[in-house]
N, C-alpha and C. Protein backbone atom coordinates (compact mmCIF):
# COMPACT_ATOMS: atom_id res chain seq x y z
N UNK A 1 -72.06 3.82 5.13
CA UNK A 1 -70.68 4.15 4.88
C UNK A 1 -70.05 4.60 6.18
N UNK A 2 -68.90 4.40 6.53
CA UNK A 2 -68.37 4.53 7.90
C UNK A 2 -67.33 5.48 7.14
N UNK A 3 -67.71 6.71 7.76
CA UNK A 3 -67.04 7.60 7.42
C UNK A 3 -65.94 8.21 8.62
N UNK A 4 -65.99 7.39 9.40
CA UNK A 4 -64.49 7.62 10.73
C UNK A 4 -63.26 6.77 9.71
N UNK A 5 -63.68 5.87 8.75
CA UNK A 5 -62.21 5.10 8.94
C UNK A 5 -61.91 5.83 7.11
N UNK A 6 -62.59 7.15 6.29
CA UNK A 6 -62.36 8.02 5.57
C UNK A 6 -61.58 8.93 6.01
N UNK A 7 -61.71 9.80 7.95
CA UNK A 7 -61.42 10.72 7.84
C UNK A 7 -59.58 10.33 8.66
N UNK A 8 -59.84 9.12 8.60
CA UNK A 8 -58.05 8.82 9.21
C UNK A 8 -57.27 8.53 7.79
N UNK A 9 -55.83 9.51 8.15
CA UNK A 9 -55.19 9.77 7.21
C UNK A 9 -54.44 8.71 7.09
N UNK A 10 -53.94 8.29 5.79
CA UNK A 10 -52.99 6.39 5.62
C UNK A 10 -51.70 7.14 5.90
N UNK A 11 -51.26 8.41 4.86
CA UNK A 11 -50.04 8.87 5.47
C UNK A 11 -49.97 9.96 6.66
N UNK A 12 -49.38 9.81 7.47
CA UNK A 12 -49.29 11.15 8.65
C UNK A 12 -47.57 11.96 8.05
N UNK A 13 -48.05 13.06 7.74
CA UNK A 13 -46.91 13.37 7.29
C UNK A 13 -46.59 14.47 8.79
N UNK A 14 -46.67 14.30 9.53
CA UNK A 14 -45.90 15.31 10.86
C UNK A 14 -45.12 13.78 10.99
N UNK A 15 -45.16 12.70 10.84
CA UNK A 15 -44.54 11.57 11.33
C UNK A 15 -43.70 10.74 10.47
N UNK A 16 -43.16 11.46 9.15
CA UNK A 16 -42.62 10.62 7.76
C UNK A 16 -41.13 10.45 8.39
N UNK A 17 -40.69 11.53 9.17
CA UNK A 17 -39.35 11.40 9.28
C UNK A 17 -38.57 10.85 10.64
N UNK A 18 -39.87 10.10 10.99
CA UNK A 18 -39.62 8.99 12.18
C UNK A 18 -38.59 7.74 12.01
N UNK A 19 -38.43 7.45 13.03
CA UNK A 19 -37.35 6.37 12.78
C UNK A 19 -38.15 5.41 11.94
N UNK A 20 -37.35 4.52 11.01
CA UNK A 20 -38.09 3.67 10.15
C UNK A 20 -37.20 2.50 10.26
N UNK A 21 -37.94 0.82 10.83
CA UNK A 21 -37.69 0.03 11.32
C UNK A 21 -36.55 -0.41 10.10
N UNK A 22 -36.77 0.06 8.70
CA UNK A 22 -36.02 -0.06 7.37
C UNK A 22 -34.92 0.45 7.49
N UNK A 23 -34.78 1.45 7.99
CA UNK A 23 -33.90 2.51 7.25
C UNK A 23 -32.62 1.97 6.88
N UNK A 24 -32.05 1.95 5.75
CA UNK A 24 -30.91 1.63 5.06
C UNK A 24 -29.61 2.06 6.09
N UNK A 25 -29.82 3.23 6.34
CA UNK A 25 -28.19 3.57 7.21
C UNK A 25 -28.38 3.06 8.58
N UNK A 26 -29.39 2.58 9.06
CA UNK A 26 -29.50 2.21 10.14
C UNK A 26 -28.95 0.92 9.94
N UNK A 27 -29.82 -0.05 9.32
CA UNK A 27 -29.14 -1.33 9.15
C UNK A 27 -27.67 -1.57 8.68
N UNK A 28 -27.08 -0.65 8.05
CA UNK A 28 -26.10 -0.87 7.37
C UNK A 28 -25.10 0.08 8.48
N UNK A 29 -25.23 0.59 9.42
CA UNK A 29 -24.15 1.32 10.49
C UNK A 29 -22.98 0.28 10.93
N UNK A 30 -23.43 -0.81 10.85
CA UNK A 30 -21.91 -1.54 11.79
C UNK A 30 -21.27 -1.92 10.41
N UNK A 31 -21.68 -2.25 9.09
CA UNK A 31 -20.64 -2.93 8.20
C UNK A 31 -19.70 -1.53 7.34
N UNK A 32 -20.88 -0.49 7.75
CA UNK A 32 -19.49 0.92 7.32
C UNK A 32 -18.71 1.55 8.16
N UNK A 33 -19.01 0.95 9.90
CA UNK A 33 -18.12 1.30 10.83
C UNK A 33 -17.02 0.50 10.09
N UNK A 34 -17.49 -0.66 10.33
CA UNK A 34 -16.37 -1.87 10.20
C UNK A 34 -15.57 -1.67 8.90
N UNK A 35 -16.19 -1.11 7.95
CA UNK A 35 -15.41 -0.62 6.52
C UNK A 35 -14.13 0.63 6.88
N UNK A 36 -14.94 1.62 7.45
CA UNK A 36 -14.31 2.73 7.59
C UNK A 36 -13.01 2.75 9.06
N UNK A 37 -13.49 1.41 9.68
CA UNK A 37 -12.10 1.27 10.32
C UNK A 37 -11.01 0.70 9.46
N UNK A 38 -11.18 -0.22 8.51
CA UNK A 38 -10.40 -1.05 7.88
C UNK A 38 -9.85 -0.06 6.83
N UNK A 39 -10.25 0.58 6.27
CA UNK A 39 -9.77 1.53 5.24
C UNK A 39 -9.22 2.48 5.84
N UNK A 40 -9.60 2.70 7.22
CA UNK A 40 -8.48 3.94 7.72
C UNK A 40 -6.85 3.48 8.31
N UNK A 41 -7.64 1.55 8.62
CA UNK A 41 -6.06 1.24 9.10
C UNK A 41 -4.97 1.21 7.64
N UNK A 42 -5.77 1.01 6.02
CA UNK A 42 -5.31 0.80 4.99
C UNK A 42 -4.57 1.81 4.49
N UNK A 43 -4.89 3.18 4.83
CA UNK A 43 -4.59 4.62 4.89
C UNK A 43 -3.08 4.27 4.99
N UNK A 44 -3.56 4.39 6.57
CA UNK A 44 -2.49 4.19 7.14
C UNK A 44 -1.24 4.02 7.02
N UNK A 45 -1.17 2.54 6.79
CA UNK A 45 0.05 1.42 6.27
C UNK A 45 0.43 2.40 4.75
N UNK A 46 -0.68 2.75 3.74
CA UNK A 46 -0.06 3.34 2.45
C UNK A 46 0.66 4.39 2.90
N UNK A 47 -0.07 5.70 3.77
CA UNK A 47 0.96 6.69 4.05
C UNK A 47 2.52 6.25 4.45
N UNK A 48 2.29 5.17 5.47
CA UNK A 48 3.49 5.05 6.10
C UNK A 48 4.68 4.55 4.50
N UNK A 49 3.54 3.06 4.09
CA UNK A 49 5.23 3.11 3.08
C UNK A 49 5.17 3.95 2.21
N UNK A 50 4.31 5.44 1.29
CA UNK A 50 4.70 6.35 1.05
C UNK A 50 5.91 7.46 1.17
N UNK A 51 5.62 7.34 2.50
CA UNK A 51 6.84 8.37 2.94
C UNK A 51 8.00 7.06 3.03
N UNK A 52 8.14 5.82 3.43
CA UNK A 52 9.34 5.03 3.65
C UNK A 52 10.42 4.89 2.30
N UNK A 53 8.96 5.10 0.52
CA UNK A 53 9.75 4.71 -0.39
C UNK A 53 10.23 6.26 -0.84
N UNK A 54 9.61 7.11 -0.39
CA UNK A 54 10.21 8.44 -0.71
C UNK A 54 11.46 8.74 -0.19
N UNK A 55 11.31 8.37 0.77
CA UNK A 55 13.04 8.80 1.39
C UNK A 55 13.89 7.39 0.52
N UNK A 56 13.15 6.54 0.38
CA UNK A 56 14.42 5.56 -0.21
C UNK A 56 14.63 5.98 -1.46
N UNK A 57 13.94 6.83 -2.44
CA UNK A 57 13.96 6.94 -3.48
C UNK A 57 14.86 8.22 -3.71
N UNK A 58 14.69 9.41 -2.88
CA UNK A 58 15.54 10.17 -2.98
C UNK A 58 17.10 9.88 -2.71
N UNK A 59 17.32 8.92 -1.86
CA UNK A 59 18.42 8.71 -1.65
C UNK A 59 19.19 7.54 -2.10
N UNK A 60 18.64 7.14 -3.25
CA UNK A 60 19.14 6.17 -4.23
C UNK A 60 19.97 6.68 -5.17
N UNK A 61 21.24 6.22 -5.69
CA UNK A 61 21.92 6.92 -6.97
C UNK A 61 21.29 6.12 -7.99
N UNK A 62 20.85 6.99 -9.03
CA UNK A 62 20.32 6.40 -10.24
C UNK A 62 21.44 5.76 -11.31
N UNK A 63 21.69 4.99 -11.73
CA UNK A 63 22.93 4.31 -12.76
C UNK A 63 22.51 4.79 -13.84
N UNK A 64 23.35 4.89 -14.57
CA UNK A 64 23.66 5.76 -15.92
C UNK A 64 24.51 6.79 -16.02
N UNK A 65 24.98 6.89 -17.14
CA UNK A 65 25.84 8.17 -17.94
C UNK A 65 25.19 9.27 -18.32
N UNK A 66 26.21 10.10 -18.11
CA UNK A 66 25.60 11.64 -18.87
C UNK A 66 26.13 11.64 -20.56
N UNK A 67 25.39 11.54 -21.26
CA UNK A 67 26.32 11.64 -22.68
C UNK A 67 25.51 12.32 -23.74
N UNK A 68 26.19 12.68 -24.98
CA UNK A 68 26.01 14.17 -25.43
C UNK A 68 25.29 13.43 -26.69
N UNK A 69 24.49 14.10 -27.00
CA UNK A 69 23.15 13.70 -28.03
C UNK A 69 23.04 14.91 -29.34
N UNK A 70 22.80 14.18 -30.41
CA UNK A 70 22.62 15.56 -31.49
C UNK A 70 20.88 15.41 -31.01
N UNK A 71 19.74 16.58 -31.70
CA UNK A 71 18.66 16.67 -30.96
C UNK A 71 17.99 16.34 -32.57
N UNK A 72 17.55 15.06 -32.57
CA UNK A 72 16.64 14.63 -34.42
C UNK A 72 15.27 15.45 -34.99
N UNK A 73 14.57 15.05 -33.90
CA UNK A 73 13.67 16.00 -34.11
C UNK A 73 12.44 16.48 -32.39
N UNK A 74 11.73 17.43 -32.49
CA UNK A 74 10.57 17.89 -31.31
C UNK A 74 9.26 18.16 -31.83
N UNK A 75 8.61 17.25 -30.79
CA UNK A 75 7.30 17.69 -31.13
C UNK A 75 6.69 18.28 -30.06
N UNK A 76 6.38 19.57 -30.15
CA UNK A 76 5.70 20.37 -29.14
C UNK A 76 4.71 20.06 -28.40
N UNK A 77 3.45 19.66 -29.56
CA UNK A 77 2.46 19.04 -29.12
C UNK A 77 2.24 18.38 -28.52
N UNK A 78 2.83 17.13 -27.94
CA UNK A 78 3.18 15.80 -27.49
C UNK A 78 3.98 15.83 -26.73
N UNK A 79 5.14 16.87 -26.74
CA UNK A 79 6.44 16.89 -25.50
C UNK A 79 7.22 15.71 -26.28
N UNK A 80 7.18 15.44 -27.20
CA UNK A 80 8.15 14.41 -27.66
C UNK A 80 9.37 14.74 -28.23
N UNK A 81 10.68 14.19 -27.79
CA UNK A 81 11.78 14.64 -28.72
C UNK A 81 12.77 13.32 -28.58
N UNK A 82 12.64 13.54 -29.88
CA UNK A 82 13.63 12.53 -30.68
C UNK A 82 15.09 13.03 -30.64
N UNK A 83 16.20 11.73 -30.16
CA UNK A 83 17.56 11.98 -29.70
C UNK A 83 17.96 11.02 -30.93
N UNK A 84 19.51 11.71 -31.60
CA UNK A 84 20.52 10.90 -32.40
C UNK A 84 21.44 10.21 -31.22
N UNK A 85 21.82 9.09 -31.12
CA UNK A 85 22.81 8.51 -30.56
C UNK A 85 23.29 7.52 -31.26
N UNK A 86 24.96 7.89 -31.47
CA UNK A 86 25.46 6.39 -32.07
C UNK A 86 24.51 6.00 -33.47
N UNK A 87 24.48 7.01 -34.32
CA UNK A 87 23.40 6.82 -35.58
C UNK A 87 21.89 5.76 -35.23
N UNK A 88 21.71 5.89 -34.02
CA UNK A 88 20.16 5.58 -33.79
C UNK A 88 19.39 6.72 -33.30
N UNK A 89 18.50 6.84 -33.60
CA UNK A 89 17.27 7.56 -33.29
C UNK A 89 16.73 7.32 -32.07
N UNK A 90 16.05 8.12 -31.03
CA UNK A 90 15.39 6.99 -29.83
C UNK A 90 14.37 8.61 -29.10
N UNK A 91 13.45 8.33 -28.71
CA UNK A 91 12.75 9.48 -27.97
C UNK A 91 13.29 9.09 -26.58
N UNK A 92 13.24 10.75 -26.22
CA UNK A 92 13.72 11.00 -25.02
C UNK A 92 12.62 10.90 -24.05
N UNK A 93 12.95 10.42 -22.82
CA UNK A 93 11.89 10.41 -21.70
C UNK A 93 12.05 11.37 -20.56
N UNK A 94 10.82 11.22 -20.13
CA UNK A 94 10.85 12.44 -18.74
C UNK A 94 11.16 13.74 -18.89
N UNK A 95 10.81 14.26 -20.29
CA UNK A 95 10.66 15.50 -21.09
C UNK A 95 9.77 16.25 -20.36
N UNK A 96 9.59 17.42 -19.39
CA UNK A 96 9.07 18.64 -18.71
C UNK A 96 8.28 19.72 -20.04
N UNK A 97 7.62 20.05 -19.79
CA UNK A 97 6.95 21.48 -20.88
C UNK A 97 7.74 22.39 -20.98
N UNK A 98 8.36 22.58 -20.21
CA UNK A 98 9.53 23.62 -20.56
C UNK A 98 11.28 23.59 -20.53
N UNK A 99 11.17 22.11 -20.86
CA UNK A 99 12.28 22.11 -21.73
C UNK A 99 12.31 21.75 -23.07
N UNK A 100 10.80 21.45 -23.15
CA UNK A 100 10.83 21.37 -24.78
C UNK A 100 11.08 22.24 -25.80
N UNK A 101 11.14 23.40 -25.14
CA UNK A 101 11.62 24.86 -26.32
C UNK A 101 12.85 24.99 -26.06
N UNK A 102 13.87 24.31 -25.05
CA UNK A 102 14.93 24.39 -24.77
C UNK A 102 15.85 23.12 -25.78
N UNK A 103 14.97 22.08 -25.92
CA UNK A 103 15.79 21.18 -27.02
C UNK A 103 15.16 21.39 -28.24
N UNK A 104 13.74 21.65 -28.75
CA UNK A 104 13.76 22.94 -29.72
C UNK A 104 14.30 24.01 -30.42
N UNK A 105 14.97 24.59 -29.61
CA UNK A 105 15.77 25.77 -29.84
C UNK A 105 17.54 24.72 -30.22
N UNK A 106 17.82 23.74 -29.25
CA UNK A 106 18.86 23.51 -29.79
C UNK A 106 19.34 22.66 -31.14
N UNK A 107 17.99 21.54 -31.44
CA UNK A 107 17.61 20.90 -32.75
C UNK A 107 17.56 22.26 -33.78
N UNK A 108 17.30 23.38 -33.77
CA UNK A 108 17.21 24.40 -34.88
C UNK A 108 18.21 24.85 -35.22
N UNK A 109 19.46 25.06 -34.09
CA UNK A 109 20.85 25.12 -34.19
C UNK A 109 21.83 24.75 -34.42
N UNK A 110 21.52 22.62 -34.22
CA UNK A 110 22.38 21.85 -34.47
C UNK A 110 23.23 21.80 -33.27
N UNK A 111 22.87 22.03 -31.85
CA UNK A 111 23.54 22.14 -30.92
C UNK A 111 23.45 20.71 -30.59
N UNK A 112 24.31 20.15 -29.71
CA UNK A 112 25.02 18.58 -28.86
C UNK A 112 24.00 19.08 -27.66
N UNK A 113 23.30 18.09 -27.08
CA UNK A 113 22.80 18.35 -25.46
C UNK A 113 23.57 17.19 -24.69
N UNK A 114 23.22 17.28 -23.32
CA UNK A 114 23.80 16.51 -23.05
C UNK A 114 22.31 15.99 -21.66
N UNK A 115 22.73 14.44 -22.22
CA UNK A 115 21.22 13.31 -21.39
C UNK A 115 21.53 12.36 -20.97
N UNK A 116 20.74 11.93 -20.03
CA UNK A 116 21.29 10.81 -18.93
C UNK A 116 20.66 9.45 -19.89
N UNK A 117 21.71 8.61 -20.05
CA UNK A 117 21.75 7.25 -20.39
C UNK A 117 21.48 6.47 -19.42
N UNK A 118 20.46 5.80 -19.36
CA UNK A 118 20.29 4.91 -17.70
C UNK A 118 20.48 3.76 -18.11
N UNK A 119 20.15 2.62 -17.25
CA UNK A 119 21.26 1.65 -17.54
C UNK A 119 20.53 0.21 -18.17
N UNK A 120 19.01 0.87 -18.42
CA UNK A 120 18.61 -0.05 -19.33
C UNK A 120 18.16 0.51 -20.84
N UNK A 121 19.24 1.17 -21.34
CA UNK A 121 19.41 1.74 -22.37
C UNK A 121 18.78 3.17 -22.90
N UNK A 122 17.80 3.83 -22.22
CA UNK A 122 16.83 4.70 -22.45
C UNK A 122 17.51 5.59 -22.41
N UNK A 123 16.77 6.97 -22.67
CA UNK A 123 17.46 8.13 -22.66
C UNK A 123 16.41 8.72 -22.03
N UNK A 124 17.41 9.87 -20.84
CA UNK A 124 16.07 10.62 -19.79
C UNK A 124 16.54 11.98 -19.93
N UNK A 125 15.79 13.03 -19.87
CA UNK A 125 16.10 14.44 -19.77
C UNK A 125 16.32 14.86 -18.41
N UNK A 126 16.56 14.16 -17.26
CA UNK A 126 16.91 14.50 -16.40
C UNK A 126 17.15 12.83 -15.36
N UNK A 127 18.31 13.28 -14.17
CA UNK A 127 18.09 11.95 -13.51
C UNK A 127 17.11 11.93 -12.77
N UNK A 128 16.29 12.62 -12.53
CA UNK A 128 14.47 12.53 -11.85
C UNK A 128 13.91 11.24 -12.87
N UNK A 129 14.08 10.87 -13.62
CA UNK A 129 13.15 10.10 -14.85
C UNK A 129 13.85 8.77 -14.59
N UNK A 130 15.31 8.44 -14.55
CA UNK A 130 15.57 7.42 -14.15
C UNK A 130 15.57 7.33 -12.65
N UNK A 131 15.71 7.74 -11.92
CA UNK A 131 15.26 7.17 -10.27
C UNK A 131 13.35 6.83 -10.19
N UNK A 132 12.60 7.66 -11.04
CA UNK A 132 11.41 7.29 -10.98
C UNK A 132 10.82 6.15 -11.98
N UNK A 133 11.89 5.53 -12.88
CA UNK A 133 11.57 4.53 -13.37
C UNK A 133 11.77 2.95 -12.58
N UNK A 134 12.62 3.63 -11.76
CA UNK A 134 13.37 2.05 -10.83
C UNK A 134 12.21 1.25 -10.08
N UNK A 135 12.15 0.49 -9.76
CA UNK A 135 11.00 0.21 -8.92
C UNK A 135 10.86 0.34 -7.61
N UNK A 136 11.44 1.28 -6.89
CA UNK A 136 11.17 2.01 -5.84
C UNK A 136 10.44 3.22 -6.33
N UNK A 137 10.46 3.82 -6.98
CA UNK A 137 9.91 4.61 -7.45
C UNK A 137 8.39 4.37 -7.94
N UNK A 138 8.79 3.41 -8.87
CA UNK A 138 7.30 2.55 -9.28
C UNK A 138 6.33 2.45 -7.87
N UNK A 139 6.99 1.69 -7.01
CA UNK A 139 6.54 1.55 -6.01
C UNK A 139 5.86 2.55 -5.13
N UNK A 140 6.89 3.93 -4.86
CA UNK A 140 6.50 4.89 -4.38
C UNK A 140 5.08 5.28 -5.26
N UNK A 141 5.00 5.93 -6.46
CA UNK A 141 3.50 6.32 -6.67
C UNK A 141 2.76 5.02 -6.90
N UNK A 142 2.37 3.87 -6.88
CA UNK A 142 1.69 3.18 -6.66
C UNK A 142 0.73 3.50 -5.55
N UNK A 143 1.98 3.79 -4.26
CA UNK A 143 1.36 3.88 -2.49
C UNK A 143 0.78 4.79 -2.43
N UNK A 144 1.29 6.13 -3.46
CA UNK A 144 1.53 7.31 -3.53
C UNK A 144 -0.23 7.53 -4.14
N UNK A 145 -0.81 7.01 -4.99
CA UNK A 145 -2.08 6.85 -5.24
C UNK A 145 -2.97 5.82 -4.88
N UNK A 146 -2.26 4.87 -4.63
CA UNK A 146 -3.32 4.29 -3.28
C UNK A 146 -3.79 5.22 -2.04
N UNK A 147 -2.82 5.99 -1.46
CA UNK A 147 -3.19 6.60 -0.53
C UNK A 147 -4.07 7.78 -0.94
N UNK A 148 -4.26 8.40 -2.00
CA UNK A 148 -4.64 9.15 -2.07
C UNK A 148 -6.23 8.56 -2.91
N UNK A 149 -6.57 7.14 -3.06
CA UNK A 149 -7.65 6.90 -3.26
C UNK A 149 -7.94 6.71 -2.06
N UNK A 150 -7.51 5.93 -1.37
CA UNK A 150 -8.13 5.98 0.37
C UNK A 150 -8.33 6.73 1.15
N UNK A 151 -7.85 7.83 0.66
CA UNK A 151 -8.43 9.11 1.37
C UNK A 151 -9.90 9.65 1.20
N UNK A 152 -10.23 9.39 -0.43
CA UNK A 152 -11.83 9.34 -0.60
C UNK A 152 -12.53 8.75 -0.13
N UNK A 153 -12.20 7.39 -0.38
CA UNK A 153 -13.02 6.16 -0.11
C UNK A 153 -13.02 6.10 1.77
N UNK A 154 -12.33 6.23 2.42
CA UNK A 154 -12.40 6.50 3.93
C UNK A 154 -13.27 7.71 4.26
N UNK A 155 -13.27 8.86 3.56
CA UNK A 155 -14.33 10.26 3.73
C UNK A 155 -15.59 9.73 3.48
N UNK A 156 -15.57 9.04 2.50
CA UNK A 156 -16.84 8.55 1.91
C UNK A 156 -17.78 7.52 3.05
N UNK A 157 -17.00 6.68 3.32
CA UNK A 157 -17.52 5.99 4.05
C UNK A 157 -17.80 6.14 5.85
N UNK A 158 -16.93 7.25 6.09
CA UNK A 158 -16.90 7.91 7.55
C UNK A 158 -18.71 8.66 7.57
N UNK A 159 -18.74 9.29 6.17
CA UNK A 159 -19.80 10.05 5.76
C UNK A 159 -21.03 9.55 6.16
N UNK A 160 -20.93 7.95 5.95
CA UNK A 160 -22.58 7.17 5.83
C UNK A 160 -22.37 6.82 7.27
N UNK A 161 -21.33 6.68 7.89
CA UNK A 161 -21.07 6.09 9.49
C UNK A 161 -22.07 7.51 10.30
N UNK A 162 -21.80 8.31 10.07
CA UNK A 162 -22.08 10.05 10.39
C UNK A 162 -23.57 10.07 10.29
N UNK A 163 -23.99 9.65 8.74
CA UNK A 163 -25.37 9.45 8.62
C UNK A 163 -26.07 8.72 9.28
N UNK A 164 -25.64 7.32 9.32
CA UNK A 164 -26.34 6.12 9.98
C UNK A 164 -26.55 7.00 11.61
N UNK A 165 -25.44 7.69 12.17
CA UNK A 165 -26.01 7.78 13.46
C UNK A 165 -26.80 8.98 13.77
N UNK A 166 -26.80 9.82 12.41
CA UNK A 166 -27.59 10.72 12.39
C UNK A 166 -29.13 10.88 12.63
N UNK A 167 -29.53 9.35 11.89
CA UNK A 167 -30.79 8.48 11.60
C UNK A 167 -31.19 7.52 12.77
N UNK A 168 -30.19 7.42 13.69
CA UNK A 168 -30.85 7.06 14.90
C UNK A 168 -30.70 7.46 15.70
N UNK A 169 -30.05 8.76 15.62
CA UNK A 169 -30.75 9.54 16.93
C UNK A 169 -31.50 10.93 16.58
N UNK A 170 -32.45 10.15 16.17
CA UNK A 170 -33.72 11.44 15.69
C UNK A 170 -34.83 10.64 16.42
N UNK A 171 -35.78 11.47 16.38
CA UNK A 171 -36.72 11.46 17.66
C UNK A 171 -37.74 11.17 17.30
């Protein structure tokens, strides 16, 4: 029995955390450079038309009338409230949490409110609801959460760029 090739160890563990001709972040360092440049130029471009549709959006006049509504019914739960106009019924949009005890309180009274008619027939509780329905608006949070997924997905991937060179320059 040759007991020299018993007392050599198969694993050397002082040596596990050597460079390994495998290593996943090693091989994979240039296609998450190359990711994490492309997603940061993607950033980018979203921030920029972020802020381009925000200023266009604030400074858009929204179309529609202000006109006076009996209040049908509110649902708390839901933020939902139902507007009389012109003997139709119609829920109101872009309803806030705290104005729902405010058209609450006036449905219990029988009070008139008064709501922006926009100009594709809807009814909004404020003109914030019709400028953010327009499609600049649309547009704006579209960019508005694109950018803010690319902000992960660029951390994320800067992360493994960080790793990969972490993993080759160890000794």
């Amino acid at each position: 029995m040759n007991c020299e090739k018993s007392m050599v160890r198969t694993f050397s563990y002082d040596n596990w955390y050597q460079k390994d001709p495998n290593d996943y972040y090693v091989l994979h360092k240039r296609m998450y450079k190359k990711y994490s440049y492309f997603s940061g130029i993607l950033l980018m471009v979203c921030l920029i038309l972020t802020v381009g549709f925000g200023v266009k959006l604030n400074t858009i006049k929204p179309g529609g009338q202000k006109v006076s509504v009996n209040i049908a019914s509110v649902d708390r739960g839901g933020n939902k409230v139902y507007v009389t106009y012109n003997d139709t019924t119609e829920e109101l949009i872009n309803v806030n949490d705290s104005e729902v005890y405010r058209y609450a309180a006036s449905c219990t009274l029988g009070r008139t409110m008064d709501v922006f008619l926009g100009e594709d027939g809807k009814f909004y509780s404020n003109v914030q609801g019709i400028k953010n329905n327009t499609a600049i608006g649309k547009l704006y949070f579209a960019s508005l959460f694109s950018a803010l997924g690319l902000i992960i997905f660029t951390a994320v991937l800067y992360a493994f760029v960080v790793e990969a060179i972490k993993h080759e320059n160890r000794d």
